[in-house]
Every structure is written in C-alpha cells, then in structure tokens.
N, C-alpha and C. Protein backbone atom coordinates (compact mmCIF):
# COMPACT_ATOMS: atom_id res chain seq x y z
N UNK A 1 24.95 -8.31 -5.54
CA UNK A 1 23.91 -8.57 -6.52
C UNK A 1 24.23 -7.98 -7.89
N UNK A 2 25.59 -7.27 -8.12
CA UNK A 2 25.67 -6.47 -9.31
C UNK A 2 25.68 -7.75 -10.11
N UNK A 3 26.46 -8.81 -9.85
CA UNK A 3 27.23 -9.63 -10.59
C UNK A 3 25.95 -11.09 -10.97
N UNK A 4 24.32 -10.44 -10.33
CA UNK A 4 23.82 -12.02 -10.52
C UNK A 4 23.22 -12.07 -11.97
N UNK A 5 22.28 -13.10 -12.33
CA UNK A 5 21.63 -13.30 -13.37
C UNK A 5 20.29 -12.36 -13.26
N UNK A 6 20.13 -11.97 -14.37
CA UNK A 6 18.68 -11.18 -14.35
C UNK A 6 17.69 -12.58 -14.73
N UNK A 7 16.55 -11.84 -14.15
CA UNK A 7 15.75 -13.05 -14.69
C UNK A 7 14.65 -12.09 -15.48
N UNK A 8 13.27 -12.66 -15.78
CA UNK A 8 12.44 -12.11 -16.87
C UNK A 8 10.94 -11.69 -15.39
N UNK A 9 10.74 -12.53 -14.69
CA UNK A 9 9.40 -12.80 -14.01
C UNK A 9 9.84 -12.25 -12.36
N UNK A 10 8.92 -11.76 -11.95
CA UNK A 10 8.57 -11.48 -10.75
C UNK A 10 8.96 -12.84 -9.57
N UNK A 11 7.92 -13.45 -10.15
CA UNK A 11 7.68 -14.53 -8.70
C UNK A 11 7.52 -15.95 -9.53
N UNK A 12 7.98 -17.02 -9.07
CA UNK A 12 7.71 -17.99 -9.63
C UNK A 12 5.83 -18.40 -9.14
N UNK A 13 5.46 -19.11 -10.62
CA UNK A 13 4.10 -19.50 -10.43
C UNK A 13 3.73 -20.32 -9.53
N UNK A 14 2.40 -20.10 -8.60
CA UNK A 14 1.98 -20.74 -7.47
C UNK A 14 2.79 -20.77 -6.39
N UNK A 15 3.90 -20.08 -6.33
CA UNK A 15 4.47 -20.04 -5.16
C UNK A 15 3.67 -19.06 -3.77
N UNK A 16 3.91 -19.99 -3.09
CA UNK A 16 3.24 -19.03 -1.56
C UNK A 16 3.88 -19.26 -0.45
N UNK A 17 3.75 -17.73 -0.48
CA UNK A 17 4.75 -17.61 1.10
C UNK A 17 3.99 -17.42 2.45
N UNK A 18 4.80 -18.08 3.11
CA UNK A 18 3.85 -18.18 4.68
C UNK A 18 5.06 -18.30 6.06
N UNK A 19 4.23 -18.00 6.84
CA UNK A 19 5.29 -18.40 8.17
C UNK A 19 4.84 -20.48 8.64
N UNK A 20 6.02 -20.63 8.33
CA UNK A 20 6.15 -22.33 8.88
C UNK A 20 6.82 -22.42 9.60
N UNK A 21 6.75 -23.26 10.55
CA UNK A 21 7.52 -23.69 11.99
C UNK A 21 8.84 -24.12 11.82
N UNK A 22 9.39 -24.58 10.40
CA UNK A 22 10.65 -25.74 9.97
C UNK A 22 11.16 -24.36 9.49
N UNK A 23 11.22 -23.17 9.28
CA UNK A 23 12.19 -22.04 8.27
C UNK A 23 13.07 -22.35 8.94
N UNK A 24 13.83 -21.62 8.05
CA UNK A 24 15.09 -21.41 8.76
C UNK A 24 15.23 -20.10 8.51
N UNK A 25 15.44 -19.08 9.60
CA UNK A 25 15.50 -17.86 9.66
C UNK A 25 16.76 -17.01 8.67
N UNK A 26 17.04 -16.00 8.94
CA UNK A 26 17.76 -14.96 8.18
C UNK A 26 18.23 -13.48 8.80
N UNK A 27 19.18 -12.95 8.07
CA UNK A 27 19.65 -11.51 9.07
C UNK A 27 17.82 -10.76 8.47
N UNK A 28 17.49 -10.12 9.97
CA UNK A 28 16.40 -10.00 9.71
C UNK A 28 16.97 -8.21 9.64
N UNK A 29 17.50 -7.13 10.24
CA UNK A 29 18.03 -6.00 9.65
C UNK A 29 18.47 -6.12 8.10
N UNK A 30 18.86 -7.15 7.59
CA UNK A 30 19.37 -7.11 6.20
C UNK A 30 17.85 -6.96 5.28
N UNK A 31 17.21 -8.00 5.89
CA UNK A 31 16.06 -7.91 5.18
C UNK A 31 14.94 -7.10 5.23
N UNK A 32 14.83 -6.05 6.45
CA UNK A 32 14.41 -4.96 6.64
C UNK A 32 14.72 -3.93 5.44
N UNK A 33 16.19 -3.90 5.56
CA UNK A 33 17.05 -2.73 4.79
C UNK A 33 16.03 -2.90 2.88
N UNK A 34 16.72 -4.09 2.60
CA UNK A 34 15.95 -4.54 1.31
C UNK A 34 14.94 -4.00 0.72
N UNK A 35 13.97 -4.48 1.89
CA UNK A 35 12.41 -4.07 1.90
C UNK A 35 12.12 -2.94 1.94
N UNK A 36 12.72 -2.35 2.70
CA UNK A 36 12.45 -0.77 2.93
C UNK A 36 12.54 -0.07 1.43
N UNK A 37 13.91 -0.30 0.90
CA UNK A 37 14.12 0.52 -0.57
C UNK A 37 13.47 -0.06 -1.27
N UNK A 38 13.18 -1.37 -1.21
CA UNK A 38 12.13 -1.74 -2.25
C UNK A 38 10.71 -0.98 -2.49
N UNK A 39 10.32 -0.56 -1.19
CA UNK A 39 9.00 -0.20 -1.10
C UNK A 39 9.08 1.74 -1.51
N UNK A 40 10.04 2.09 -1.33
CA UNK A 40 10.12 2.94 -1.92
C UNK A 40 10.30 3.02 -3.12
N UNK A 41 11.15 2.22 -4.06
CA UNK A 41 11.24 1.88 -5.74
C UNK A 41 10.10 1.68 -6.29
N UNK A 42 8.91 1.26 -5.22
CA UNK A 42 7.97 0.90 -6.32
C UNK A 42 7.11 2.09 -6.48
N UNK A 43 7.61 3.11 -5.92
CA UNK A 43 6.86 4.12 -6.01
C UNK A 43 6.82 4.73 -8.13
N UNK A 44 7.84 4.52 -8.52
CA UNK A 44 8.09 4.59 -10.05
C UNK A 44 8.21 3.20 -10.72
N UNK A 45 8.47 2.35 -9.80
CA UNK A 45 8.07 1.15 -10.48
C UNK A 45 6.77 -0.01 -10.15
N UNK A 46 5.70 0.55 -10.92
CA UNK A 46 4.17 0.24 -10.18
C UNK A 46 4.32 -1.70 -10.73
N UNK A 47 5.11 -2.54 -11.21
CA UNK A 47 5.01 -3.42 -11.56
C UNK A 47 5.88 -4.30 -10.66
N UNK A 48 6.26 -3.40 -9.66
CA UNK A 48 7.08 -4.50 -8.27
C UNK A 48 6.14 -4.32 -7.37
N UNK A 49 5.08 -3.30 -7.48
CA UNK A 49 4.22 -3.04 -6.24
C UNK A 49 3.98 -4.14 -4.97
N UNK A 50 3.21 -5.14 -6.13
CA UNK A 50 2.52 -6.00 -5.35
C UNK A 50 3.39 -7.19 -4.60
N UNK A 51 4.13 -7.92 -5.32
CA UNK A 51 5.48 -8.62 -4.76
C UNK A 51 6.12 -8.00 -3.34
N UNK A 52 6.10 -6.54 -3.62
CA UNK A 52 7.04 -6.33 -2.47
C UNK A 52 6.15 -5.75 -1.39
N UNK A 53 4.66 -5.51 -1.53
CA UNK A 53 3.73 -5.71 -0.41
C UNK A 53 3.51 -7.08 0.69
N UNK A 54 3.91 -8.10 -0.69
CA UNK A 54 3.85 -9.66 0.11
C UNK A 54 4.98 -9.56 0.71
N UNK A 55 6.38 -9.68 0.13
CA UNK A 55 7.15 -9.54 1.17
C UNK A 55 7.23 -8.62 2.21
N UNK A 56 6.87 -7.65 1.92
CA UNK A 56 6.69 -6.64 3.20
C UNK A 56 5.96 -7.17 4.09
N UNK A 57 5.04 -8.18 4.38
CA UNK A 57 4.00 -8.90 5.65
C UNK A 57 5.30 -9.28 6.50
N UNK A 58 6.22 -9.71 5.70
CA UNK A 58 7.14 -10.84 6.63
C UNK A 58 8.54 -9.61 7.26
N UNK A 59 8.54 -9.12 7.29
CA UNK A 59 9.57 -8.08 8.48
C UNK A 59 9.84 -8.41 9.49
N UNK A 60 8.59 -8.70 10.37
CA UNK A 60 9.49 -9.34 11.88
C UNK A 60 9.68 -10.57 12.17
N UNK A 61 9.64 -11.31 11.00
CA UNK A 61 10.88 -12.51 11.37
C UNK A 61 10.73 -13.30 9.68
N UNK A 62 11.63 -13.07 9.20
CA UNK A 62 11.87 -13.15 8.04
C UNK A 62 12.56 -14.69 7.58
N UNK A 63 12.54 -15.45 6.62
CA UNK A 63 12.84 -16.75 6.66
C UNK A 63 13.40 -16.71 5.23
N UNK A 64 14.70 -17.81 4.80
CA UNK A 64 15.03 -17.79 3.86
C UNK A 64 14.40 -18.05 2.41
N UNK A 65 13.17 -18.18 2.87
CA UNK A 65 12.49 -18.28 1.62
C UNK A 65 11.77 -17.38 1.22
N UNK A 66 11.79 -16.10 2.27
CA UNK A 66 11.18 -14.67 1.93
C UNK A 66 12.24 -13.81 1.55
N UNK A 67 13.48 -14.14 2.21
CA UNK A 67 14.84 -13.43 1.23
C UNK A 67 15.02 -13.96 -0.14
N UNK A 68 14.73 -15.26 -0.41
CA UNK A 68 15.07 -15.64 -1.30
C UNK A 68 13.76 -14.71 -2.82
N UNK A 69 12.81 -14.61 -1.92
CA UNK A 69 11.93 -13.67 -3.05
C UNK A 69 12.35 -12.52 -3.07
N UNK A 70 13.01 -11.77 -2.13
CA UNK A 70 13.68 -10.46 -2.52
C UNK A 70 14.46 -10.58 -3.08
N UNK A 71 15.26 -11.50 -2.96
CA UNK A 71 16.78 -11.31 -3.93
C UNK A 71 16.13 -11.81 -5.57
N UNK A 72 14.81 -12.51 -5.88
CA UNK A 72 14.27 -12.29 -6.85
C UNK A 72 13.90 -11.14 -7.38
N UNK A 73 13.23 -10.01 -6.96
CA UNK A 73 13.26 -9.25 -7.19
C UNK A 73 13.75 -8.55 -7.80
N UNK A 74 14.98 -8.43 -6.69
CA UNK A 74 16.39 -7.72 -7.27
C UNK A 74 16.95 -8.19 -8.56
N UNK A 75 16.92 -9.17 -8.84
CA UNK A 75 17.23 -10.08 -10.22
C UNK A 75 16.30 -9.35 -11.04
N UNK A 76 15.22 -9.13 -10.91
CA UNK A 76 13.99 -8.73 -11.92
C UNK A 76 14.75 -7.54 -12.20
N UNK A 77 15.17 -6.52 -10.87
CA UNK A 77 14.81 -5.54 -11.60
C UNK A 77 16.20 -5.24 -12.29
N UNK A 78 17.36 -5.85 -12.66
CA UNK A 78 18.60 -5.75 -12.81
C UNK A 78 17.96 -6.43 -14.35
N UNK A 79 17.47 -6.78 -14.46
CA UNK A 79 17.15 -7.35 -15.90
C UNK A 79 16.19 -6.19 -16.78
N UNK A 80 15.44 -5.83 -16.10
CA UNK A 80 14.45 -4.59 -16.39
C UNK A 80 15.13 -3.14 -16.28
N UNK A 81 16.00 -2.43 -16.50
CA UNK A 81 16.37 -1.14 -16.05
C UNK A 81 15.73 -0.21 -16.46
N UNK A 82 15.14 -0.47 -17.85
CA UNK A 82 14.45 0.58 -18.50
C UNK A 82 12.65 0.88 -18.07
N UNK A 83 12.47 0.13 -17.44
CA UNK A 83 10.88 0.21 -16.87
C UNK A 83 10.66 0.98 -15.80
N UNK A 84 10.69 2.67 -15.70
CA UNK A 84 10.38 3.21 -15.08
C UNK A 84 9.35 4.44 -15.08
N UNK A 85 8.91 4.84 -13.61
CA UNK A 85 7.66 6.06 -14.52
C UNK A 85 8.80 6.91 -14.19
N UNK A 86 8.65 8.39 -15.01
CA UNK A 86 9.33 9.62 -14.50
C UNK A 86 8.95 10.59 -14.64
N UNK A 87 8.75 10.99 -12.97
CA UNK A 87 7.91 12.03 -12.50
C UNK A 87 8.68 13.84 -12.66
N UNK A 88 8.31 14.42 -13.57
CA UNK A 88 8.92 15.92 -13.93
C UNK A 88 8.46 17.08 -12.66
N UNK A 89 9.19 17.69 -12.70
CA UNK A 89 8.94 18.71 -11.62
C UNK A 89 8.00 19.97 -12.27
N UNK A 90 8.30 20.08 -13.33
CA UNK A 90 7.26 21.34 -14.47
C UNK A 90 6.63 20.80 -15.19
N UNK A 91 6.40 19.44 -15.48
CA UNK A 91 5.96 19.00 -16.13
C UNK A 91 3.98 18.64 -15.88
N UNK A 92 3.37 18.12 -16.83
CA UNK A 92 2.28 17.86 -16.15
C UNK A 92 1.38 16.81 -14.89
N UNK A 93 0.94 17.39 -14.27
CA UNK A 93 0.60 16.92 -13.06
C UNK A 93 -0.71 15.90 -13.39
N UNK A 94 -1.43 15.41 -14.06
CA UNK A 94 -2.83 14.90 -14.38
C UNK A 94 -2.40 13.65 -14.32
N UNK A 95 -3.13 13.10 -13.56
CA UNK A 95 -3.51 11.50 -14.12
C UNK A 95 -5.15 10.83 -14.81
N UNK A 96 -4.45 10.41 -16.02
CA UNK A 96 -5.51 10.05 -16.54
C UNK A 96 -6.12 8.58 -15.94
N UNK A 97 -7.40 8.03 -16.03
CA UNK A 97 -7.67 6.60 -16.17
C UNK A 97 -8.94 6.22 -17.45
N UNK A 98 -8.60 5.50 -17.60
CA UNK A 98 -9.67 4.79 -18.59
C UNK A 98 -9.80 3.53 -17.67
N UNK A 99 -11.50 3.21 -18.61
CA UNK A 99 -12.05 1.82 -17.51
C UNK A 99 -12.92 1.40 -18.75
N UNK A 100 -13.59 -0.14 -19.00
CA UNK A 100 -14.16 0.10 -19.59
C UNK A 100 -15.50 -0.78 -19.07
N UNK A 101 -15.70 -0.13 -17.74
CA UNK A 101 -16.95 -0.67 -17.07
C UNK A 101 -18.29 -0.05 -17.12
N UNK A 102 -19.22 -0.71 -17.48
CA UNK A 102 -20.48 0.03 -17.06
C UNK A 102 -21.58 -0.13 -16.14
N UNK A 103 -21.53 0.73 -14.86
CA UNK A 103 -22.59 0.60 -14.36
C UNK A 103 -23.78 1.26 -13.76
N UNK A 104 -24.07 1.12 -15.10
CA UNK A 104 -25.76 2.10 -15.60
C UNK A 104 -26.58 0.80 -15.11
C-alpha cells in the first residue's frame, strides 16, 4: 500500500455495506489484522472512527467489498498524514466541549 494513490474521502457516497449471499469472500486473518490497527489508529485519528466501526461489524466473514473499504481507508489515510491528535505525557489533561444547545 506504500506505493497506492491517496485519495481525499473516506467512503464513497451512498455506499452500503452488507452481508450478500453472491460475495465473494477474502483472507479473512488479513482482514482481521487491518482492522485491528485500524481501530486502534483511530484512537488519534477521531475522523476514521466511524468507517472503521462499519467495517469492524464484518470480521467473521469478510467479503471483497469490505476489504475493498479498508484498503480505502488506507488510501485516505496515506493522503492525510498530517491529521492527527497528540496526546503529551506532561502536558494538559482537560477536555474541553462546547455545544450550542439549549434545554431550558
């Protein structure tokens, strides 16, 4: 994957993934492996979160069209390098939020 195209987007629009009877399957340890570091990356990268929760449903039996969204991913994030949080060890611990809801 060093050598692919980066792309700009997460997921292509309206795409949905599901288990269908016609897949055609995939090394499902490969796609374990993937997933796994993915789900740990998004721990500093909160903008793969959700993508790699969807693919994460599909683990025990994985189909080429759910690899094919990881290896999107991977494209994303080879295009993105600079989008990360970074968490300091002395640094400050607070998280802020703002909202701008009211319910009075």
């Amino acid at each position: 994957m060093l050598d692919c195209k980066p792309i700009d987007t997460l997921s292509e629009q309206n795409h949905k993934l599901g288990l269908y009877p016609d897949q055609a399957t995939t090394d499902k340890e490969r796609y374990q492996r993937l997933v796994g570091k993915l789900i740990y990356l998004a721990h500093t990268r909160p903008d793969i979160a959700y993508v790699v929760s969807v693919v994460n449903q599909f683990m025990h039996s994985p189909s080429e069209d759910q690899m094919g969204a990881v290896t999107r991913i991977l494209r994303y994030l080879k295009g993105t390098p600079g989008k990360v949080l970074m968490f300091s060890k002395y640094g400050r611990t607070d998280v802020e939020g703002y909202t701008d809801a009211d319910w009075a």
